[in-house]
N, C-alpha and C. Protein backbone atom coordinates (compact mmCIF):
# COMPACT_ATOMS: atom_id res chain seq x y z
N UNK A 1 4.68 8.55 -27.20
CA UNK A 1 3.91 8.12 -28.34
C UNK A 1 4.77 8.31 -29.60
N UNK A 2 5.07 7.13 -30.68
CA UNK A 2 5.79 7.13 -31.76
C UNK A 2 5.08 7.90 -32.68
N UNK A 3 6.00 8.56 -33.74
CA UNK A 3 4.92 8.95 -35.19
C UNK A 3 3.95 8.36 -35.84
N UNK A 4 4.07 7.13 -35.75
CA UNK A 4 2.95 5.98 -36.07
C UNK A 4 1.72 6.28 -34.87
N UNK A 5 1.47 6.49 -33.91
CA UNK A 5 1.07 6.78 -32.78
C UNK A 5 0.11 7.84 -32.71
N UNK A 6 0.73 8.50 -33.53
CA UNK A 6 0.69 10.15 -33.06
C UNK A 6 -1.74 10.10 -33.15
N UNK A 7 -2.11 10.85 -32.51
CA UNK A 7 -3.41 11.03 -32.10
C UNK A 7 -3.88 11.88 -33.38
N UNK A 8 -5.16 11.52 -34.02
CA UNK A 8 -5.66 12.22 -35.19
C UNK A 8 -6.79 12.75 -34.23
N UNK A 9 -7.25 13.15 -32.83
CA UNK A 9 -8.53 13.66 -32.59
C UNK A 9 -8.44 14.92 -33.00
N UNK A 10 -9.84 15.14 -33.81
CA UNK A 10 -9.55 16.69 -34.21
C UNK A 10 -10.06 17.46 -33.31
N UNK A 11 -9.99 17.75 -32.24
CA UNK A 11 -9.97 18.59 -31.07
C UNK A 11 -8.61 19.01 -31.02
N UNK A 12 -8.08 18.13 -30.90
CA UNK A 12 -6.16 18.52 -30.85
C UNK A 12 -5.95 19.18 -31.85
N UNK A 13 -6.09 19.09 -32.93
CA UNK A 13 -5.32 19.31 -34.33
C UNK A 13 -6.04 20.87 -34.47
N UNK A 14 -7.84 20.84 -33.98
CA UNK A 14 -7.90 22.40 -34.10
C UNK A 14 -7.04 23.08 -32.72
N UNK A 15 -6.86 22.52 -31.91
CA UNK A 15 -6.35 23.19 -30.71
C UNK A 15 -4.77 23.84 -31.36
N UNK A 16 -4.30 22.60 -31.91
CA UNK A 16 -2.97 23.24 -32.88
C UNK A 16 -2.99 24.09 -33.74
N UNK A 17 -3.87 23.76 -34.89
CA UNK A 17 -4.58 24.80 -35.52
C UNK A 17 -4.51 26.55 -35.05
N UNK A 18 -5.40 27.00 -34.18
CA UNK A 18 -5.96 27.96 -33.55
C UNK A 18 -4.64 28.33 -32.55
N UNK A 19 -3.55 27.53 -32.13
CA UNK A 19 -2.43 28.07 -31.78
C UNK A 19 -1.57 28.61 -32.87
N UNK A 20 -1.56 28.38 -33.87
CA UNK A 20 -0.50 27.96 -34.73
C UNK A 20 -0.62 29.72 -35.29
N UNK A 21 -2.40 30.15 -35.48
CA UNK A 21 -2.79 31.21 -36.06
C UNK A 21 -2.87 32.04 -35.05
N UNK A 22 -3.01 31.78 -33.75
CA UNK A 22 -2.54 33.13 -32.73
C UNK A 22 -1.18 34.01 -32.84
N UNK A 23 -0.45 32.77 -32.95
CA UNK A 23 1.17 32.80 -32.81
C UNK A 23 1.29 33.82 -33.60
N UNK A 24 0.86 33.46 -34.71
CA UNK A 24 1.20 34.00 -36.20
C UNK A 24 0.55 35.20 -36.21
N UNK A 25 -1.04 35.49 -36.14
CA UNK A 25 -0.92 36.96 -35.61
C UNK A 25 -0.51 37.95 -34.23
N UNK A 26 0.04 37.39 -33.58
CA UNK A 26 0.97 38.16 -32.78
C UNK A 26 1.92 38.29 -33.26
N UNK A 27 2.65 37.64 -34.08
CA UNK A 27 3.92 37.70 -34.71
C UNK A 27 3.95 38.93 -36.01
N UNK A 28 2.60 38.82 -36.92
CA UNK A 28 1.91 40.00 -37.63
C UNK A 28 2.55 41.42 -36.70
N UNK A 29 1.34 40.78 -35.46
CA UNK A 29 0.85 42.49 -34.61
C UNK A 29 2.32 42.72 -34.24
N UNK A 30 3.21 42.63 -33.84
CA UNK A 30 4.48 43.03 -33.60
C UNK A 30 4.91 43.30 -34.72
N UNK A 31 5.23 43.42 -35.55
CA UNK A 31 5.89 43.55 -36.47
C UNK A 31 5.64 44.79 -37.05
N UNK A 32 4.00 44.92 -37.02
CA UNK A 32 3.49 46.51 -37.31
C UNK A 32 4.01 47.24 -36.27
N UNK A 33 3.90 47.13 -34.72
CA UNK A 33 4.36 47.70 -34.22
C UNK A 33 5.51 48.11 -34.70
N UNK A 34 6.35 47.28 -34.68
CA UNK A 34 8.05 47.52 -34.63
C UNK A 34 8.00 48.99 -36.28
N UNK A 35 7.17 48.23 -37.10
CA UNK A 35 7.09 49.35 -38.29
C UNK A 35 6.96 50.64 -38.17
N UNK A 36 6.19 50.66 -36.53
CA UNK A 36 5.52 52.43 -36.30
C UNK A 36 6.76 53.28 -35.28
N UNK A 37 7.64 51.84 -35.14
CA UNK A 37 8.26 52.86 -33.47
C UNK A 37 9.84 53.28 -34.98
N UNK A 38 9.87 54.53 -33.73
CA UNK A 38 11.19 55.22 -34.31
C UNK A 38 12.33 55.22 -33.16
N UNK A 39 13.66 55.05 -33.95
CA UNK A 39 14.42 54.70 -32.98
C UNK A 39 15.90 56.00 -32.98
N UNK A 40 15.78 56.80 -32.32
CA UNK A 40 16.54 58.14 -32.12
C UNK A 40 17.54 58.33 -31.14
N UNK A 41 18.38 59.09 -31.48
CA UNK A 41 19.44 59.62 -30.12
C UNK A 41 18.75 60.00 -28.68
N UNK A 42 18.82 59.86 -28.06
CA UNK A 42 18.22 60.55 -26.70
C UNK A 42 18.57 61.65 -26.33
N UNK A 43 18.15 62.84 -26.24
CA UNK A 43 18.02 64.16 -25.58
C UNK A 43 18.18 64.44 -24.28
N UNK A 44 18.27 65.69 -23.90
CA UNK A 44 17.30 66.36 -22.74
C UNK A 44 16.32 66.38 -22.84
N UNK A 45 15.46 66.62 -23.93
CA UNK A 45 14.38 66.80 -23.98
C UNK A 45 13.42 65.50 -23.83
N UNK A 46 14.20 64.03 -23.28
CA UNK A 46 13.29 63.31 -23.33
C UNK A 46 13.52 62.91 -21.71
N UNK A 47 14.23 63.39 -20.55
CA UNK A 47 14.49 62.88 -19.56
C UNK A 47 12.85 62.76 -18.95
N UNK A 48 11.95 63.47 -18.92
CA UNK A 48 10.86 63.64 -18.17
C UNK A 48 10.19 62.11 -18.38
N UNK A 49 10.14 61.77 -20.27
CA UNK A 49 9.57 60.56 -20.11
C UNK A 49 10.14 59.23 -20.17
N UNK A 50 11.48 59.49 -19.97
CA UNK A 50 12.22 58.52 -19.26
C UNK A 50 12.46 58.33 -17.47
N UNK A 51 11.85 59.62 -16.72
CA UNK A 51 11.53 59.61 -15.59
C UNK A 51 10.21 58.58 -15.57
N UNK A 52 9.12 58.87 -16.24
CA UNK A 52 7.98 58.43 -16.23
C UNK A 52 7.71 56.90 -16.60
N UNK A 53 8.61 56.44 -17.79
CA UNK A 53 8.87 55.21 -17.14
C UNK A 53 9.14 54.19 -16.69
N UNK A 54 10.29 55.21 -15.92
CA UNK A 54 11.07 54.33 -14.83
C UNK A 54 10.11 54.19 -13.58
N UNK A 55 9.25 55.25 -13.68
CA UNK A 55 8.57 55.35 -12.59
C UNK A 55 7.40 54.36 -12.53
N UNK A 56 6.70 53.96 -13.88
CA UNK A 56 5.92 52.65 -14.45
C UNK A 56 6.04 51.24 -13.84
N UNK A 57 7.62 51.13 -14.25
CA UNK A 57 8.08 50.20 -13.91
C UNK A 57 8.76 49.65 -11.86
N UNK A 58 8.97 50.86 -11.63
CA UNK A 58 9.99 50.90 -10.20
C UNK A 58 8.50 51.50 -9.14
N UNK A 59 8.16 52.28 -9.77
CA UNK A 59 7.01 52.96 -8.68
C UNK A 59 7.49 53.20 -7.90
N UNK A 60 8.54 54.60 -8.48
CA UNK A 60 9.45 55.23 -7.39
C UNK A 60 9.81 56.69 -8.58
N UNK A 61 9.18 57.88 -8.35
CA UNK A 61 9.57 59.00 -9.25
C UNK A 61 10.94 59.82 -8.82
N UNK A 62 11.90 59.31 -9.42
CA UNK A 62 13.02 60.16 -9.35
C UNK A 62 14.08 60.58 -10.42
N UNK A 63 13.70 62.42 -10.66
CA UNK A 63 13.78 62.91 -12.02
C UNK A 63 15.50 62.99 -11.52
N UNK A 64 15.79 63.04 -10.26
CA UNK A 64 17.35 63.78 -10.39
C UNK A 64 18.40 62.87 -10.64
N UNK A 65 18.09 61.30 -10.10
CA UNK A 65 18.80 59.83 -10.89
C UNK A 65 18.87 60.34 -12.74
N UNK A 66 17.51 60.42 -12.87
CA UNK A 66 17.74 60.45 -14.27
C UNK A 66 18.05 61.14 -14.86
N UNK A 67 18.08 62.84 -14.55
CA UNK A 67 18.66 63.59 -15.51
C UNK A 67 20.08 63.56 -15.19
N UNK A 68 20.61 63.10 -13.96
CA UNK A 68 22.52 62.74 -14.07
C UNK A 68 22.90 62.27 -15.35
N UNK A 69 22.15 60.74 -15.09
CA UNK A 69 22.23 59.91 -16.11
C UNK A 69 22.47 60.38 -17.57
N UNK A 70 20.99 60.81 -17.48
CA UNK A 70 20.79 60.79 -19.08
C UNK A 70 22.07 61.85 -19.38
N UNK A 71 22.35 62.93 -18.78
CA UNK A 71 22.83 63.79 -19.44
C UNK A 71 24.35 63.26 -19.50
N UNK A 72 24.42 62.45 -18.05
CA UNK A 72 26.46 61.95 -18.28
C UNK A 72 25.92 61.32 -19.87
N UNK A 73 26.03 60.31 -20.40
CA UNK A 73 25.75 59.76 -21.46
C UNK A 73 25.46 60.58 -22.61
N UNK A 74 25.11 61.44 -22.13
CA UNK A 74 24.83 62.74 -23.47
C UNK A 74 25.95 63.33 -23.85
N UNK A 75 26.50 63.99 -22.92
CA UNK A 75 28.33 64.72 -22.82
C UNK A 75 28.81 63.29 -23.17
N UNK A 76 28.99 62.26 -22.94
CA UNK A 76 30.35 61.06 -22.80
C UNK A 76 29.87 60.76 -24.63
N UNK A 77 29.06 60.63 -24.72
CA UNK A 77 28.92 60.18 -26.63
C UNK A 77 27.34 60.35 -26.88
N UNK A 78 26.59 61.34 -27.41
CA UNK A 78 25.77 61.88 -27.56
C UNK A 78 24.75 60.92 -29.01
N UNK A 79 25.46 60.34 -29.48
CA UNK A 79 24.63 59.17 -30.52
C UNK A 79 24.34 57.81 -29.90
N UNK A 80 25.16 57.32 -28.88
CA UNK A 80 25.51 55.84 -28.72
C UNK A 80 23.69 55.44 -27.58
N UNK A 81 23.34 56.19 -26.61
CA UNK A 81 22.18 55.54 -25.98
C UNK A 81 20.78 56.54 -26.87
N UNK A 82 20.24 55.62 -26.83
CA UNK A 82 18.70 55.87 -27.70
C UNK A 82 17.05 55.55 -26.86
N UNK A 83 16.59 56.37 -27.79
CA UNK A 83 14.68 56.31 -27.42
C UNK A 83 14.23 55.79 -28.82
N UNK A 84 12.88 54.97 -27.67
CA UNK A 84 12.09 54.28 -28.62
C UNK A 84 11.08 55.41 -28.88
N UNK A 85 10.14 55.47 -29.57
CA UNK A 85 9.12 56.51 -30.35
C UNK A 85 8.13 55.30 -30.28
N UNK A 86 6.94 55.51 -30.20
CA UNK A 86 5.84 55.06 -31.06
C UNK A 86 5.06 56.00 -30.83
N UNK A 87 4.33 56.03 -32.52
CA UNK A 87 2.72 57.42 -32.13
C UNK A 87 3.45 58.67 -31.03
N UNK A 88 4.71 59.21 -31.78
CA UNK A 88 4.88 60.43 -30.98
C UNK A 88 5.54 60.33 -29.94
N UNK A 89 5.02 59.08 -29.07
CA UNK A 89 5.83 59.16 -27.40
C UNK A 89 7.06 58.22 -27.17
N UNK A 90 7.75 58.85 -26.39
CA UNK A 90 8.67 58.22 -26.24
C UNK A 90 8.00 56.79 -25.13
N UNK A 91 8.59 55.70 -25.71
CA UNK A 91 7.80 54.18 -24.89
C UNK A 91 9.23 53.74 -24.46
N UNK A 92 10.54 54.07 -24.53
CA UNK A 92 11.71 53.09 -23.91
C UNK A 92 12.76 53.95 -24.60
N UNK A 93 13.83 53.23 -23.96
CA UNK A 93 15.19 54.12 -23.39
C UNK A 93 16.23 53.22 -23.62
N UNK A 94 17.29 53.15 -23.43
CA UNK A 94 18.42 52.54 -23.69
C UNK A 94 19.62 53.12 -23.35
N UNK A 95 20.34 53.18 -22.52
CA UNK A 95 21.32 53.96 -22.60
C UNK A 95 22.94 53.31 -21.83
N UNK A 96 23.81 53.81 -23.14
CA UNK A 96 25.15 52.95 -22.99
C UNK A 96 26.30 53.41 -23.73
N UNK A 97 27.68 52.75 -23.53
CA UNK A 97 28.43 53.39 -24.11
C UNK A 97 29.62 52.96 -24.64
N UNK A 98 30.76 52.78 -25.66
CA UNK A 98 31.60 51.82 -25.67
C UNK A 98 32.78 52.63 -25.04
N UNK A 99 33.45 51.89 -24.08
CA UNK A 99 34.56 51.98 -23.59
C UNK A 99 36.23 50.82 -23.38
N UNK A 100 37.22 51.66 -23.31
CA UNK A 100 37.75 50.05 -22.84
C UNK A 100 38.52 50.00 -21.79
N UNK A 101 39.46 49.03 -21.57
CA UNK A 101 40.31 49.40 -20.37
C UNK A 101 39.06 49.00 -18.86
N UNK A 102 38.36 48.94 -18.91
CA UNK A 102 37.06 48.63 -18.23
C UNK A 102 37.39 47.07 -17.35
N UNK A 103 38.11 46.49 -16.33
CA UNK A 103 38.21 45.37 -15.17
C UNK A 103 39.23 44.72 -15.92
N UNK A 104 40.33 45.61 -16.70
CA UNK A 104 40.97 44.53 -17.23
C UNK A 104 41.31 44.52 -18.90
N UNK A 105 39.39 44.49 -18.94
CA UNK A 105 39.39 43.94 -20.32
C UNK A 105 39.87 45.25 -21.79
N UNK A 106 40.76 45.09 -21.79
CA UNK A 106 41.59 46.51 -22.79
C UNK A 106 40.65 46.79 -24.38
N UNK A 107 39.72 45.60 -24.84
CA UNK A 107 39.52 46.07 -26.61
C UNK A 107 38.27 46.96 -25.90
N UNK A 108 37.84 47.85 -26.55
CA UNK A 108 36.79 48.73 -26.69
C UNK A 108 35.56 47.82 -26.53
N UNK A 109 34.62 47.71 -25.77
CA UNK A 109 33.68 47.10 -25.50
C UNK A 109 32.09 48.03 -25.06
N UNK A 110 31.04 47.57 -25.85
CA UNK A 110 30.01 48.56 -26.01
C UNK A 110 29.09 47.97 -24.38
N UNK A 111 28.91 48.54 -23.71
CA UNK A 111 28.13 48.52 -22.43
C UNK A 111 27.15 49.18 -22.41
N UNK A 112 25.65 47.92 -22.07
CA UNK A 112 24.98 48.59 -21.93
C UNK A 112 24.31 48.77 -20.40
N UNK A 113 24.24 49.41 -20.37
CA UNK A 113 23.89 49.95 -18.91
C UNK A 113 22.69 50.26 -18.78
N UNK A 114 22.09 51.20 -18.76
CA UNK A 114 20.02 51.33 -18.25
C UNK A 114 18.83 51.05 -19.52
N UNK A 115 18.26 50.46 -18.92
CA UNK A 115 17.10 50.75 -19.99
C UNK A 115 15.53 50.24 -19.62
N UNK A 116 14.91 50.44 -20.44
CA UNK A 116 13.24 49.90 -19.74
C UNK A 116 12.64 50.80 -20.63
N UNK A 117 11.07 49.93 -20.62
CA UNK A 117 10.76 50.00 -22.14
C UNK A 117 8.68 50.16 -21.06
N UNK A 118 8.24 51.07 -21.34
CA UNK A 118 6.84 51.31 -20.78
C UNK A 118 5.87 50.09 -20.84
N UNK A 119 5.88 48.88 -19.12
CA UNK A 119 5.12 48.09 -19.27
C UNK A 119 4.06 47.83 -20.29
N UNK A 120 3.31 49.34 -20.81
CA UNK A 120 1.88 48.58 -22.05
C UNK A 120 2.43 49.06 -23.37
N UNK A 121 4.00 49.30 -23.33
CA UNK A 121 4.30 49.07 -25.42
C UNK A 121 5.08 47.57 -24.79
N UNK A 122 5.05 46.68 -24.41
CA UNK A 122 6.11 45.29 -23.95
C UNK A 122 5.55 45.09 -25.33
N UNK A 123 6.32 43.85 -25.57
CA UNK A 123 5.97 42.52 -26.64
C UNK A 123 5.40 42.92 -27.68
N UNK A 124 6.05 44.76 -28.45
CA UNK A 124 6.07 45.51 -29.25
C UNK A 124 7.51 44.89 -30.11
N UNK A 125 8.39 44.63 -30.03
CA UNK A 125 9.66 44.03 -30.21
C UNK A 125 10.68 45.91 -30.01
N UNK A 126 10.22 46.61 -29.11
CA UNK A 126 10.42 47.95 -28.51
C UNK A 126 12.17 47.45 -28.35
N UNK A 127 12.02 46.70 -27.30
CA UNK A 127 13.11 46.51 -26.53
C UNK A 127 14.60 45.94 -27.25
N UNK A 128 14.27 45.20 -28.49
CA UNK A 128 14.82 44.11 -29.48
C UNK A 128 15.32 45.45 -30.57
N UNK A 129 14.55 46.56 -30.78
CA UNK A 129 14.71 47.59 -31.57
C UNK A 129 15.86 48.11 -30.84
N UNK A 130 15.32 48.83 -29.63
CA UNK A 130 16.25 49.47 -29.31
C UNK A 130 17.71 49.20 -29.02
N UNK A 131 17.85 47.70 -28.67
CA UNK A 131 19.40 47.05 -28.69
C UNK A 131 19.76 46.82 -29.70
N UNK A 132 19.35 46.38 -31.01
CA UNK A 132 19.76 46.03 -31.84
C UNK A 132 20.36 47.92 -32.21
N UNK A 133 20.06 48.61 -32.11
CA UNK A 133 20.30 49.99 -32.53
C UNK A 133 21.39 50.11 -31.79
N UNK A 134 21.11 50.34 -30.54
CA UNK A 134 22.81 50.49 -29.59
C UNK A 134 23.72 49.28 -29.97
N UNK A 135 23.54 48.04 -30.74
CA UNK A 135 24.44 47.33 -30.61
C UNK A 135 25.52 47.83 -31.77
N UNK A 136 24.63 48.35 -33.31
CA UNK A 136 25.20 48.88 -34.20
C UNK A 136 25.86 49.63 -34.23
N UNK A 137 25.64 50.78 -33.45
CA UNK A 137 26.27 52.20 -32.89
C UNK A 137 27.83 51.78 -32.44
N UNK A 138 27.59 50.73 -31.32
CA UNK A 138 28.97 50.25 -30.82
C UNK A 138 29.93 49.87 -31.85
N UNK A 139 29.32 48.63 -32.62
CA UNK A 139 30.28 48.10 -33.93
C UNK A 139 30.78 49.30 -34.62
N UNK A 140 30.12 50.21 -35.00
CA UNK A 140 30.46 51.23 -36.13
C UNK A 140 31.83 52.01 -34.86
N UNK A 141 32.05 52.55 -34.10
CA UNK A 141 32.51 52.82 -32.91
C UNK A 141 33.98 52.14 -32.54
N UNK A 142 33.89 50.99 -32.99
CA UNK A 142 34.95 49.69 -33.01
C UNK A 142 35.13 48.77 -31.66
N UNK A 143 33.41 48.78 -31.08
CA UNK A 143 33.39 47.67 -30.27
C UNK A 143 33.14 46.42 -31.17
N UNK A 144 33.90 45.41 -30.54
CA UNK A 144 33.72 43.90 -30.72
C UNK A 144 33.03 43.03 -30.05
N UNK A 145 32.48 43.64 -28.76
CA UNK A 145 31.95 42.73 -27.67
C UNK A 145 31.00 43.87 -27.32
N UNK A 146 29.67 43.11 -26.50
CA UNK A 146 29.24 44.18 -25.94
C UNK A 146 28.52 43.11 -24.53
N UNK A 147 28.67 43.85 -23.48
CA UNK A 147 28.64 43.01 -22.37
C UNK A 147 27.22 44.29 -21.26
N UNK A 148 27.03 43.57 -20.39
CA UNK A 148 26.05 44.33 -19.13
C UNK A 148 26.03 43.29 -18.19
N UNK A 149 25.68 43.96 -17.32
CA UNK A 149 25.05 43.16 -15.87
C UNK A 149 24.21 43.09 -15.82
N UNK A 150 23.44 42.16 -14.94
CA UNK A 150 21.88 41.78 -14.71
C UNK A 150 22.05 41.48 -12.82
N UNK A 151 21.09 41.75 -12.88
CA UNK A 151 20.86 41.49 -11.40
C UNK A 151 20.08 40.06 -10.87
N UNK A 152 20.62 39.23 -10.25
CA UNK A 152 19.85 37.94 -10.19
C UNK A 152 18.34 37.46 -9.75
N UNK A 153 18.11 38.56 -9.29
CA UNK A 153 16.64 38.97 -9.50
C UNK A 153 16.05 39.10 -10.57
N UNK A 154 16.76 39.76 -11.51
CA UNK A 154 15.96 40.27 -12.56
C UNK A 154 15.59 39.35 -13.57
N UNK A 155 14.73 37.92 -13.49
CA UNK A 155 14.58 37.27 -14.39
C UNK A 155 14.09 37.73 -15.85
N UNK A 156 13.15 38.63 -15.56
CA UNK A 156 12.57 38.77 -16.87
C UNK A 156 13.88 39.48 -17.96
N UNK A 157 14.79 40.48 -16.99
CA UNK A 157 15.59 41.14 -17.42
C UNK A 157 16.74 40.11 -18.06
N UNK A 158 17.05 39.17 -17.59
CA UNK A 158 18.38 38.02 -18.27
C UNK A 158 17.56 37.81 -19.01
N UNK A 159 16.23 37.00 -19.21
CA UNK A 159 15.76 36.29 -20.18
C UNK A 159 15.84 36.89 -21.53
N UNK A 160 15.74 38.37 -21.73
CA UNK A 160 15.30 39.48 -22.33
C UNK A 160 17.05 39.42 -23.01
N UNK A 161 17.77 39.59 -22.25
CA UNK A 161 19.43 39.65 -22.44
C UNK A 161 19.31 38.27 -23.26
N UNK A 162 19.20 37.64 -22.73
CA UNK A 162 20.05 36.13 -23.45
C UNK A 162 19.28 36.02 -24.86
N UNK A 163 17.85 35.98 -24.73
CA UNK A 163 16.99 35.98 -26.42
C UNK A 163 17.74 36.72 -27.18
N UNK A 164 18.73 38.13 -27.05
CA UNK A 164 19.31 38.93 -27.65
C UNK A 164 20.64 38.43 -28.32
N UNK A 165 20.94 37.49 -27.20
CA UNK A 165 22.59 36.63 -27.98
C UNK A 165 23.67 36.67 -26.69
N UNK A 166 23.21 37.35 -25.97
CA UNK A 166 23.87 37.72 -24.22
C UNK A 166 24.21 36.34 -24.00
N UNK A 167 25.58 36.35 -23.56
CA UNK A 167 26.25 34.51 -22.42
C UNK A 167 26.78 35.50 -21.85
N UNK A 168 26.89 34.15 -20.32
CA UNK A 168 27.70 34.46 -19.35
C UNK A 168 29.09 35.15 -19.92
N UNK A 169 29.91 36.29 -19.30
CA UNK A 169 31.40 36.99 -19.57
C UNK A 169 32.32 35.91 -18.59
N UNK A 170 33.52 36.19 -19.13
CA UNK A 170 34.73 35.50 -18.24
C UNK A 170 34.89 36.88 -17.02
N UNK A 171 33.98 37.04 -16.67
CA UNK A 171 34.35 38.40 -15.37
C UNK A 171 33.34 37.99 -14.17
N UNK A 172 33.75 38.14 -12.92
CA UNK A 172 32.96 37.66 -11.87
C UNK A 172 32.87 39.20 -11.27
N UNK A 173 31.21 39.22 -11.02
CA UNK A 173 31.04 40.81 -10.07
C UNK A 173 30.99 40.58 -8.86
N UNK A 174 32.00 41.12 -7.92
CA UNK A 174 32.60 41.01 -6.60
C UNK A 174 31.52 42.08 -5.72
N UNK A 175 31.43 42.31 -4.41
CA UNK A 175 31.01 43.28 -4.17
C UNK A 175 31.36 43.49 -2.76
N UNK A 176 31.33 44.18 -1.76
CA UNK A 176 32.10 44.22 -0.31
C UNK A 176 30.85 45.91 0.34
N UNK A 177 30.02 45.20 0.61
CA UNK A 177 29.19 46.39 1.39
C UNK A 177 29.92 47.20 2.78
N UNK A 178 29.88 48.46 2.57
CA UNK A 178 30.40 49.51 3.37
C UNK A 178 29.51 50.09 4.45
């Protein structure tokens, strides 16, 4: 249908209407969110509710994965992976680090490696906070690039990557099961 074309039923136009103002207050309601969450270094003191949820998400409780984790990343650069806050609790995690010399690639490059954000704070812009925070950390650091893996499963997880500015790397992940 041309612009000349175009349909004046006002059923449509409120249907556009009444989208147009959903959009827009969800776009509001996030935004307050994003106003309330705080975005901090990660601790010890937060492994328990970064156990909890991983456990949300995986429905699988395992504190001793995570306190390796969290804590290698704590000793290796103690500012660079972060927690999300809202109302007190920790709702998401992030955790990464810039290195270089890494398959090759020699400039200092910020990697991010784990993260997950408590299925009921989602579509808080939680997740968008917390990278944009590790991405800064890296730059200041003197990464130029910052790269991760995704698992080809993980749709929601690329989609989440790429909205961020994520493309495919010139690196292919090989793998040879033992």
């Amino acid at each position: 249908m041309g612009r000349a074309e175009e349909s004046h039923d006002p059923t449509k136009v409120t249907c556009r209407v009444e989208r147009t103002r959903l959009a827009a207050e969800a776009h509001c309601g996030i935004l307050a969110a994003m106003a309330d969450v705080r975005i901090r270094p990660v601790t010890e003191l937060d492994i328990e509710a970064i156990c909890k949820i991983d456990e949300r998400i995986t429905k699988k409780y395992r504190p001793e994965v995570w306190e390796d984790r969290v804590m290698y990343y704590i000793r290796r650069d103690p500012d660079s992976s972060q927690v999300a806050e809202l109302g007190g609790n920790v709702v998401g995690f992030m955790l990464g680090e810039v290195r270089g010399g890494e398959f090759g690639l020699e400039e200092p490059t910020g990697w991010v490696e784990f993260f997950g954000v408590d299925p009921n704070a989602r579509e808080k812009g939680i997740g968008r906070s917390l990278i944009e925070s590790l991405l800064a950390g890296f730059k200041k650091k003197g990464a130029r690039v910052a790269r991760t893996m995704v698992a080809n499963s993980d749709t929601d997880i690329d989609a989440f990557i790429r909205r961020i500015g994520f493309a495919p790397a010139p690196v292919t992940a090989l793998e040879k099961r033992l």
